[in-house]
Each structure stands twice: as structure tokens, then as C-alpha cells.
Protein backbone atom coordinates (compact mmCIF):
# COMPACT_ATOMS: atom_id res chain seq x y z
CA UNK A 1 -3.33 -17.49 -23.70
CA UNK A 2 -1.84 -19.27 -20.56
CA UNK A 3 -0.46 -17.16 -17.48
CA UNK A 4 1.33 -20.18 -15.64
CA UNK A 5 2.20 -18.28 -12.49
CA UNK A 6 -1.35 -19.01 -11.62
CA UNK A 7 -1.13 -22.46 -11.39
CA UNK A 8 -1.71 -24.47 -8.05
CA UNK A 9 -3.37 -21.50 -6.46
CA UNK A 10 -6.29 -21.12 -4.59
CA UNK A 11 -9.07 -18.71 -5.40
CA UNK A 12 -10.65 -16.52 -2.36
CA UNK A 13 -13.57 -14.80 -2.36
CA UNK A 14 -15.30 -12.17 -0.05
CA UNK A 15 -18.29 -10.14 -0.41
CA UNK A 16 -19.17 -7.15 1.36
CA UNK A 17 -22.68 -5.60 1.62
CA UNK A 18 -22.28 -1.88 1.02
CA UNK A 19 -24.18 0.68 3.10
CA UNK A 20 -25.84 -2.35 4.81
CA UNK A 21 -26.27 -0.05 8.17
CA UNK A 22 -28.66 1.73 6.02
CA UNK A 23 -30.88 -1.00 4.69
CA UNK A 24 -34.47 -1.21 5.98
CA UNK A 25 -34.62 -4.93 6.86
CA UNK A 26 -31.33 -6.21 7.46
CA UNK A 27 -32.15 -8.97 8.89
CA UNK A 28 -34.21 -10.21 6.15
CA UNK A 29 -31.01 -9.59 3.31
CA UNK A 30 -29.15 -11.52 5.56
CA UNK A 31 -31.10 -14.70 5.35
CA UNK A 32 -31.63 -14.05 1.62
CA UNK A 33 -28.12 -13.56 1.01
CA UNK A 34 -27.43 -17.20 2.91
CA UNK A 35 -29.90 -19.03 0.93
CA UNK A 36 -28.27 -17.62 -2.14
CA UNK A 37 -24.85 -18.39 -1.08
CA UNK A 38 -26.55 -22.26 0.12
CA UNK A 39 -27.63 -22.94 -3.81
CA UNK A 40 -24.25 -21.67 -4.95
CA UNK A 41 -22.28 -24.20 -2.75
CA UNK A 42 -24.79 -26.64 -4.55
CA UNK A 43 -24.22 -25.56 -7.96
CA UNK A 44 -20.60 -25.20 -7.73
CA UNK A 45 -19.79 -27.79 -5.16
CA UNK A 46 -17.02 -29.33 -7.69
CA UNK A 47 -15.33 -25.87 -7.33
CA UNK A 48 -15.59 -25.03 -4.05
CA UNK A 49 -12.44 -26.02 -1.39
CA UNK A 50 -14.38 -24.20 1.22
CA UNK A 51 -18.08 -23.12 1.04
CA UNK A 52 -19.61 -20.20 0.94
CA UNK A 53 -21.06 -18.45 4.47
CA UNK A 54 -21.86 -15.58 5.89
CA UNK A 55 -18.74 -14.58 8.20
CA UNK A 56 -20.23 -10.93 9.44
CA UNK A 57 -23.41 -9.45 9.65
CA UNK A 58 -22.11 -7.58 6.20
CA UNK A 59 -20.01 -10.09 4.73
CA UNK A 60 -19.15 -13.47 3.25
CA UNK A 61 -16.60 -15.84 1.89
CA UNK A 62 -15.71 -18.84 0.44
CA UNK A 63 -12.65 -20.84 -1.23
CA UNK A 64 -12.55 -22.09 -4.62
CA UNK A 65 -9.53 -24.80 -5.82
CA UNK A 66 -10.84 -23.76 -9.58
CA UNK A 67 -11.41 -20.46 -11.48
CA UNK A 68 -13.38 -21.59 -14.31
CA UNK A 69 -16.81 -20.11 -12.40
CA UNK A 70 -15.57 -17.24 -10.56
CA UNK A 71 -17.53 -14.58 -12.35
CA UNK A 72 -20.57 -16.91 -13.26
CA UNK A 73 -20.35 -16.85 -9.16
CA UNK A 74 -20.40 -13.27 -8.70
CA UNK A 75 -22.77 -12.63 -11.31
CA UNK A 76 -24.97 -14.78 -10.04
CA UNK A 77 -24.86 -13.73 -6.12
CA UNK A 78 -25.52 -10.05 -7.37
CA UNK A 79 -28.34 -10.78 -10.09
CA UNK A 80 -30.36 -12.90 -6.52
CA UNK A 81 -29.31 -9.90 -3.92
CA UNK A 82 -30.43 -6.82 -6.54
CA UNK A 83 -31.15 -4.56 -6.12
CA UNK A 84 -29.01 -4.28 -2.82
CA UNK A 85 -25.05 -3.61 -3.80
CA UNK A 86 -22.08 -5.59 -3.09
CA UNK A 87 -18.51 -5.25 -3.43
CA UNK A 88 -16.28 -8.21 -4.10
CA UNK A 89 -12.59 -9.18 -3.18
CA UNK A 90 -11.02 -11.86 -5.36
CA UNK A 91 -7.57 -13.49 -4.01
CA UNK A 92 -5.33 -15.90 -5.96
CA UNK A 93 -2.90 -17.40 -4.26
CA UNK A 94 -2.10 -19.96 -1.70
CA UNK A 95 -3.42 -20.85 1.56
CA UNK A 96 -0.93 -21.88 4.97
CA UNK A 97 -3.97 -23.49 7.40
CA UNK A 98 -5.86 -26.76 6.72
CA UNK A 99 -8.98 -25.71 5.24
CA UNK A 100 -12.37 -27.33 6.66
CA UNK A 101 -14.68 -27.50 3.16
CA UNK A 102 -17.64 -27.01 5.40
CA UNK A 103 -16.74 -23.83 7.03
CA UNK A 104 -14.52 -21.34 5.40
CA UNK A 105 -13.83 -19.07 8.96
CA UNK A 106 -10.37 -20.16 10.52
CA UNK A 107 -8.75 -20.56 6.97
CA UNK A 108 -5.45 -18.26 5.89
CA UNK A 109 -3.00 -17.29 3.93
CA UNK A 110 -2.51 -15.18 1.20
CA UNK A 111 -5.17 -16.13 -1.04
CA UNK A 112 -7.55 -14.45 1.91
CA UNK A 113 -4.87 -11.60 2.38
CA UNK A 114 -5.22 -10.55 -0.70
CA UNK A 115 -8.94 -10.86 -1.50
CA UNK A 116 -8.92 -8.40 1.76
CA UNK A 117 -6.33 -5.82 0.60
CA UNK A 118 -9.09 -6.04 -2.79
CA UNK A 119 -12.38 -5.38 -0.52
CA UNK A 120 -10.07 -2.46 1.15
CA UNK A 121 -8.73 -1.16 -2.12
CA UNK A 122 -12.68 -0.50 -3.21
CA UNK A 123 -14.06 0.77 -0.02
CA UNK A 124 -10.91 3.56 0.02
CA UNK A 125 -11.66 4.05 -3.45
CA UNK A 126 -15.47 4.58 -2.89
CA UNK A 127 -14.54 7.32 -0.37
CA UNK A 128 -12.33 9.21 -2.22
CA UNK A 129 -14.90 9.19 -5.31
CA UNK A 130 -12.11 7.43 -7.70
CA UNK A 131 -13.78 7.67 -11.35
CA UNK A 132 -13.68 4.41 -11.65
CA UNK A 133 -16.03 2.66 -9.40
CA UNK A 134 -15.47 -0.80 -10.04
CA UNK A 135 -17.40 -3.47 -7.65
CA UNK A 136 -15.28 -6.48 -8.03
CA UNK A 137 -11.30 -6.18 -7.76
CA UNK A 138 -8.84 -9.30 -8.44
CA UNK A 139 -5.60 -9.19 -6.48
CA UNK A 140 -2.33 -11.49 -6.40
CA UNK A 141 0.65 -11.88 -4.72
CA UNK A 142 2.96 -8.70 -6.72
CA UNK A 143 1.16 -5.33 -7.17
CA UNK A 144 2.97 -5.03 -10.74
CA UNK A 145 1.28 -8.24 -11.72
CA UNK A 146 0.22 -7.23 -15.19
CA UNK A 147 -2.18 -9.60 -15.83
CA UNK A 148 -4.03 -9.00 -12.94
CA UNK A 149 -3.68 -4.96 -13.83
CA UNK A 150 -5.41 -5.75 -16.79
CA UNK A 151 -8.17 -7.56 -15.59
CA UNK A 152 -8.89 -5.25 -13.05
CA UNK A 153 -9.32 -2.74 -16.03
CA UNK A 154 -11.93 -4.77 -18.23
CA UNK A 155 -13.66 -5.12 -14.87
CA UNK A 156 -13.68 -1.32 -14.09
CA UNK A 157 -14.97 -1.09 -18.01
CA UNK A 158 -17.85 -3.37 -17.68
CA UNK A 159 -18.99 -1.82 -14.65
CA UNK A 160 -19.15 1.82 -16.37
CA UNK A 161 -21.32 -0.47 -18.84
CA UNK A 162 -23.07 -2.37 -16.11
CA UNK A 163 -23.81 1.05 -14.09
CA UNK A 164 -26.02 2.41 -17.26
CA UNK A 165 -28.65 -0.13 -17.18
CA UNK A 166 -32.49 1.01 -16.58
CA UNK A 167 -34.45 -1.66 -14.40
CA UNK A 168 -36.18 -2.72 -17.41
CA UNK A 169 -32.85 -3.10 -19.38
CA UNK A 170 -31.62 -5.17 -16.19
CA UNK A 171 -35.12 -7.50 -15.68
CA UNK A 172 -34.68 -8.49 -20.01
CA UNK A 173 -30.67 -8.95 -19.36
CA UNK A 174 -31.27 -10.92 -16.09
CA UNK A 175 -34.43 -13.10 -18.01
CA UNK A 176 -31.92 -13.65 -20.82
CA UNK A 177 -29.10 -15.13 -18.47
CA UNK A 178 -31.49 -16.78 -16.42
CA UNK A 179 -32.77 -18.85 -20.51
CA UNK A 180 -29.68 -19.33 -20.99
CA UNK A 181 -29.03 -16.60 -23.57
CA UNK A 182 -32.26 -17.64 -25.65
CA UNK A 183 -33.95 -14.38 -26.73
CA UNK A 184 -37.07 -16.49 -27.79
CA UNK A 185 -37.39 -17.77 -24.29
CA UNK A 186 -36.63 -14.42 -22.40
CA UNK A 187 -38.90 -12.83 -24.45
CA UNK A 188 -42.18 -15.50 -23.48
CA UNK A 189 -40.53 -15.05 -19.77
CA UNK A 190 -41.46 -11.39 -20.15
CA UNK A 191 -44.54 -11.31 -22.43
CA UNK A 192 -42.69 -9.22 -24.99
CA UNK A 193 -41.23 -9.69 -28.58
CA UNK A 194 -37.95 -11.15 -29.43
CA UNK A 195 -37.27 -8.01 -31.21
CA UNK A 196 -37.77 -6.17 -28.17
CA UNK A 197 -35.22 -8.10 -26.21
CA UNK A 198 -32.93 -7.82 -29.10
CA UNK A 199 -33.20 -3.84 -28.92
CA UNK A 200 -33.21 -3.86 -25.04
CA UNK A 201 -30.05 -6.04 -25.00
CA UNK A 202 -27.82 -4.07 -28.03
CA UNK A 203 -29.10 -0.98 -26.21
CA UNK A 204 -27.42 -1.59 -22.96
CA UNK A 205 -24.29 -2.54 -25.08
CA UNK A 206 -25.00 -5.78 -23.01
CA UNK A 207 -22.83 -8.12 -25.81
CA UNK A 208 -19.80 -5.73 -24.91
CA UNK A 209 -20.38 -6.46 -21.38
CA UNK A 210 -20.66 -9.88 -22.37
CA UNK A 211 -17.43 -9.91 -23.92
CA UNK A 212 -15.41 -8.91 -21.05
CA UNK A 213 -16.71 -11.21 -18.86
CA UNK A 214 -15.90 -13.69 -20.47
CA UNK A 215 -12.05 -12.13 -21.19
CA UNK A 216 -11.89 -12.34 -17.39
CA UNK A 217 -13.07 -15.72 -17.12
CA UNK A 218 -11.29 -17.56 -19.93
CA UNK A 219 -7.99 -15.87 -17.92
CA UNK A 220 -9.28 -17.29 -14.17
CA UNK A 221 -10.43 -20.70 -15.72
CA UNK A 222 -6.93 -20.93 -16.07
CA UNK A 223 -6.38 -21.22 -12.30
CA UNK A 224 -6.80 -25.02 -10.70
CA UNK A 225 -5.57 -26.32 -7.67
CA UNK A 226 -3.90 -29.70 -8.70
């Protein structure tokens, strides 16, 4: 499966906290949220054009020249943050200012543009109480892009998944990620059976969720910036 008109693009991401006005210590998500962000610009570094920063009090951004990690990324931001909530714009396409790889604020172009127009398309959604209340949305340059279209469904799918989790389903899924999908080794994490995280993890249909992840990613690792 190859979607060419992807190629050579740039891949811009920006998080916004929501209802952050209403979060008891603020301050103290904020500096979480950077040291998360820090270990992700270490992790990925081989990805990143521009790192990863907090731009507002609310939000952050960074630049990534490959999409092969975008939603190991996200996933990873919003397993650290939980159980505060974020929404996520993801732009493809290219950027018109030199880009500083140490500081993403002063970059543009419409890889930004449209990772905006994203963050904007989920906050109006969240206030007209859309059905589908997706927390990450992918645009690119053409609104009848139908690849994007479909992505933008599996994520809205895996989020209806996502949004049925208990806390204890979440801590086993999380433990299970974290051992890199050992059930053995999530299970002595938690001091439980493997059986246990077995049921836990077919319970929360978590290998469906599973599954379109990795539809989304397989179509994004696609995307490199030559």
C-alpha cells in the first residue's frame, strides 16, 4: 500500500491540553508535560526536524521529517500525561521558513497550517457534541484527500474503543506497552496472572485497538522527508 503524494513532506505536530484552565496544579502539568516531551526528543531524535516544546501555557509542537513514529509519539505523550486529556493536530505537508531543529516556534508553512485547522476542527467539534469525539485528527493539503478521510475514521473508531477502558483495564494495557507487549512481564509488573492480563486485554477489545494503530502507522511510515 503506497500513497506517493506523501512523499517529501514534513510531519507537524501540536498538542493542546484540554480544559487546562480547570486543572488544579497547572503549573505542575506543565513541567511534567516538558520533561515528557524532553525524553521524546531523545527517543526519537532521528525523526525529529524540529523538537518538541512547549509553545503556550496549553500547548506544544514539534516537526518530524519521518512518519514511521507518529502514533508511537502520541501514544506515548498521552499514556505519561494521563490521566489529564489532550487533543492532537497532525499536519503533512511542506514547510516555507528555515526550520531551527532546536526550537520549533518561528517555523511555517502548511505542514503547521494544517495541523492547526486539525486542533480547530476538534475543539469546534467538542462544542457542538459531534458523536464522534476523536482526540487526534490528521490533515493534508485537499479536504477530499481520501486517504487522509480514512484515517481520520479508524482514528475516530479506536477512540470509541479507547474511551471504554476502566483504570484498571488502562494500568494492565499501559504495563503491557510499557514490556513491550509481553503478557508474562506485565503480569509480574502488576502482581497478577498472565491469564488475567489476557482477559483484561481481550476485554477492552485492546488487539482491535491495536490493529488500527498500526493501519494508521504503516500508512504515515510512508511519509519521509528525503
Amino acid at each position: 500500500m503506497f500513497f506517493f503524494f506523501f512523499n517529501n513532506q514534513y510531519i507537524a505536530i501540536i498538542g493542546d491540553i484540554k480544559k487546562s484552565k480547570q486543572l488544579d496544579d497547572r503549573k505542575k502539568i506543565q513541567i511534567q508535560l516538558q520533561k515528557i516531551l524532553n525524553d521524546i526528543n531523545i527517543k526519537y531524535t532521528k525523526d525529529i526536524a524540529s523538537k518538541f516544546m512547549i509553545t503556550l501555557g496549553d500547548e506544544f509542537q514539534g516537526l518530524l521529517g519521518c512518519g514511521e513514529n507518529v502514533m508511537s509519539i502520541i501514544s506515548e505523550i498521552e499514556t505519561k500525561i494521563y490521566p489529564v486529556k489532550i487533543r492532537y493536530g497532525v499536519g503533512i505537508g511542506e514547510m516555507t521558513t528555515d526550520i531551527n531543529p532546536d526550537l520549533p516556534l518561528g517555523a511555517d508553512g502548511p505542514a503547521y497550517y494544517n495541523a492547526r485547522d486539525a486542533i480547530e476542527y476538534l475543539k469546534n467539534n467538542e462544542k457542538k457534541s459531534k458523536a464522534s469525539q476523536a482526540n487526534i485528527m490528521i490533515m493534508a493539503d485537499g479536504e477530499s484527500n481520501p486517504t487522509v478521510k480514512l484515517l481520520n475514521t479508524v482514528l475516530s473508531l479506536e477512540t470509541v474503543i479507547k474511551s471504554k477502558w476502566t483504570d484498571r483495564q488502562r494500568e494492565i494495557i499501559h504495563e503491557y506497552i510499557k514490556n513491550d507487549d509481553n503478557q508474562i512481564k506485565a503480569a509480574e509488573g502488576l502482581s497478577i496472572t498472565q491469564s488475567s492480563v489476557q482477559k483484561s486485554l481481550s476485554k477492552a477489545n485492546y488487539y482491535t485497538y491495536k490493529e488500527a494503530m498500526d493501519i494508521v502507522s504503516n500508512v504515515l511510515s510512508e511519509i519521509r522527508r528525503k
